[in-house]
Protein backbone atom coordinates (compact mmCIF):
# COMPACT_ATOMS: atom_id res chain seq x y z
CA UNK A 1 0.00 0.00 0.00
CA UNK A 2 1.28 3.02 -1.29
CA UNK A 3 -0.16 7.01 -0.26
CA UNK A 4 0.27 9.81 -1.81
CA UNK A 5 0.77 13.11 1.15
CA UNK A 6 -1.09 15.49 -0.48
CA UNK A 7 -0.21 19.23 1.66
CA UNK A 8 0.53 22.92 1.17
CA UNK A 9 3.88 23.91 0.92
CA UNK A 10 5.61 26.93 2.46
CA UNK A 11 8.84 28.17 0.67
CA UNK A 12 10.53 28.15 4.12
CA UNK A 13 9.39 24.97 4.92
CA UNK A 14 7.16 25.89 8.54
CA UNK A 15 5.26 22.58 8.06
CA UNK A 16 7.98 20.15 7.50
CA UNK A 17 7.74 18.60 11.06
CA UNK A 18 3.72 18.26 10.40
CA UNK A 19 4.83 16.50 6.54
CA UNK A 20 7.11 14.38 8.10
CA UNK A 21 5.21 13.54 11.38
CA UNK A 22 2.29 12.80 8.82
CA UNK A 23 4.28 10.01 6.90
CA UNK A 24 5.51 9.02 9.98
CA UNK A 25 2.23 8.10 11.02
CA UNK A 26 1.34 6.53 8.05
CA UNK A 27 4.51 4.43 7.69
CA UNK A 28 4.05 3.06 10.91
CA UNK A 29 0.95 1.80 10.24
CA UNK A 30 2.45 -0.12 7.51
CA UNK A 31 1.97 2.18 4.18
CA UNK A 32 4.56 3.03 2.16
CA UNK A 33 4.14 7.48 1.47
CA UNK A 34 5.78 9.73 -0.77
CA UNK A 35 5.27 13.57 -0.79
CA UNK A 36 6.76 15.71 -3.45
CA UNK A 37 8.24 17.88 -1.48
CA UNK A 38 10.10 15.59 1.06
CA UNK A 39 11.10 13.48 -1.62
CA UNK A 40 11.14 14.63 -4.38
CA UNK A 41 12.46 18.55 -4.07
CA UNK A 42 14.59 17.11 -0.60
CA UNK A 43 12.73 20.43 1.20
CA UNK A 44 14.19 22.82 -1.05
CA UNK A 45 17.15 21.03 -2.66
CA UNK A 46 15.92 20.50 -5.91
CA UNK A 47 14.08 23.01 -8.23
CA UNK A 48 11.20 22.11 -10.69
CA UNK A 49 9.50 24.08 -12.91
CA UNK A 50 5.98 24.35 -12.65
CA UNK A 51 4.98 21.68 -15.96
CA UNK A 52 8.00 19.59 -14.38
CA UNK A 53 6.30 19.50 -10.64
CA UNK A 54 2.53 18.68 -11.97
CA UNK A 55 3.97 16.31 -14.17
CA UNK A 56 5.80 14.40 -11.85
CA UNK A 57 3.26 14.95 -9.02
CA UNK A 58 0.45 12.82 -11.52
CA UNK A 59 2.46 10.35 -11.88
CA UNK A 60 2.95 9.42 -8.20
CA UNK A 61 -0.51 9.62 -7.46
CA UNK A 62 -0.89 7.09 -10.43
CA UNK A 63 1.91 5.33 -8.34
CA UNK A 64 0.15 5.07 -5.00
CA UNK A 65 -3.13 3.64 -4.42
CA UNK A 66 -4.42 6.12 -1.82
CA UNK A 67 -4.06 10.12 -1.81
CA UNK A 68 -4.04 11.62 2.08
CA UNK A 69 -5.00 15.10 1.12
CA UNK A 70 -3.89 17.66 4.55
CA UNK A 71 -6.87 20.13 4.08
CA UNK A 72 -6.15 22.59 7.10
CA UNK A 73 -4.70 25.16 4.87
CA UNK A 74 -7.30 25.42 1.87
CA UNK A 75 -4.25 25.04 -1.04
CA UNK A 76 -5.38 25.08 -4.09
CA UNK A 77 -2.76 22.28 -4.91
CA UNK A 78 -4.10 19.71 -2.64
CA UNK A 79 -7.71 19.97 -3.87
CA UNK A 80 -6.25 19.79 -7.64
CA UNK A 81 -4.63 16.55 -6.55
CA UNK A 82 -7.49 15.19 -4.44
CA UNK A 83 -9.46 15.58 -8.00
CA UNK A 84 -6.98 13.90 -10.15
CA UNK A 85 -6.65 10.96 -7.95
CA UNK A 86 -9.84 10.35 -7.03
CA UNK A 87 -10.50 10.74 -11.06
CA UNK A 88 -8.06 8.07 -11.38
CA UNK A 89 -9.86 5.90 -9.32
CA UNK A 90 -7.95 6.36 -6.29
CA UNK A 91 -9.23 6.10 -2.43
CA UNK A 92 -9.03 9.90 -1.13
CA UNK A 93 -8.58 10.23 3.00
CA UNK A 94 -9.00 13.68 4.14
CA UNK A 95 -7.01 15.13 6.91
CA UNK A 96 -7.41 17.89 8.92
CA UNK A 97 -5.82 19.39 12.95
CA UNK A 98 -8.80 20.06 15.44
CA UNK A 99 -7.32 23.92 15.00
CA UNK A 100 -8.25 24.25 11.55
CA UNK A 101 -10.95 24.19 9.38
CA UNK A 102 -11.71 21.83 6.61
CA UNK A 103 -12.11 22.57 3.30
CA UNK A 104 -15.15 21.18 2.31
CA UNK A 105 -14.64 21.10 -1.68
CA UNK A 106 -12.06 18.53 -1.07
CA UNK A 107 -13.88 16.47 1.66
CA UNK A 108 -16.92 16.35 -0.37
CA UNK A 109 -14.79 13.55 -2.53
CA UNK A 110 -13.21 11.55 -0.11
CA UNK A 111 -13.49 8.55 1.26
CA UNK A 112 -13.61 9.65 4.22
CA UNK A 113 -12.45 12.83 6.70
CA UNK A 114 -10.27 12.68 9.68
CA UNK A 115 -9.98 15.67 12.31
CA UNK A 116 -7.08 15.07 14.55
CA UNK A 117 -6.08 16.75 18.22
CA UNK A 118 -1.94 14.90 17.33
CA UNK A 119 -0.06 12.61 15.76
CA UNK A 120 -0.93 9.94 18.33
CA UNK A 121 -4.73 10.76 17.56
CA UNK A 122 -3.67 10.64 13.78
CA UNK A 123 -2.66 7.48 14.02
CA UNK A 124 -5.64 5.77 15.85
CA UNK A 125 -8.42 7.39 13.65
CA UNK A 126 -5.94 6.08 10.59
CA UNK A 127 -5.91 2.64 11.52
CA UNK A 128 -9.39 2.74 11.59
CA UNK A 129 -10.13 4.65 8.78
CA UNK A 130 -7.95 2.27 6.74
CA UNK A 131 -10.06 -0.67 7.84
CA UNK A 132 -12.82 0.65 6.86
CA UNK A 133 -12.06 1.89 3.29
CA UNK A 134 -10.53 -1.51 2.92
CA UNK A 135 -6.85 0.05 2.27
CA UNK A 136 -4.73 -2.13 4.65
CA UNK A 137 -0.98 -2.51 4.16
């Protein structure tokens, strides 16, 4: 099982500890994640231009077989994604910190909407989520 971290990203990187807390949750439960900007820009290391990062981002959500879209911040990027890949067929989980608000155009087409306190709360309403969308590891 392979997910796609779908979240805003800030030029200075402010969220990094939330993308890779995120994954971390997810990999512990089992599922393999990839978000472009952890790994494929390396947090600022390497550049893409715009065609270049949409290209690339398509094709690993056609790579992964669910798309965790992190709709605290209402990016237009993560709702564009959350469209493709549920287009594509794809399972759509939406998450979302008690402190924010979420965005309902993208948790209109999910599978499924998860409002978290912490990582530790993350990861219980996960596993269950998981079960019941049938996308176990």
């Amino acid at each position: 099982m392979r997910a796609f971290l779908s979240i805003k990203f800030w030029g200075d990187d402010r969220n990094r500890d939330e993308v890779e807390g995120v994954c971390g949750v997810l990999e512990a439960l089992g599922i393999e994640t990839f978000c472009f900007r952890r790994d494929a820009e390396r947090f600022g290391e390497i550049e893409f231009t715009p065609s270049e990062m949409m290209r690339e981002t398509l094709k690993e959500i056609d790579r992964s077989d669910l798309l965790v879209a992190h709709v605290g911040d209402w990016p237009i990027g993560v709702g564009v994604e959350a469209g493709y890949a549920r287009g594509r067929g794809k399972s759509v989980v939406c998450i979302c910190p008690t402190k924010k608000k979420v965005a309902n155009t993208v948790s209109g087409l999910a599978a499924a909407t998860v409002v978290y306190e912490d990582l530790e709360d993350l990861a219980m309403k996960m596993r269950d989520v998981l079960a019941e969308i049938g996308a176990q590891p």
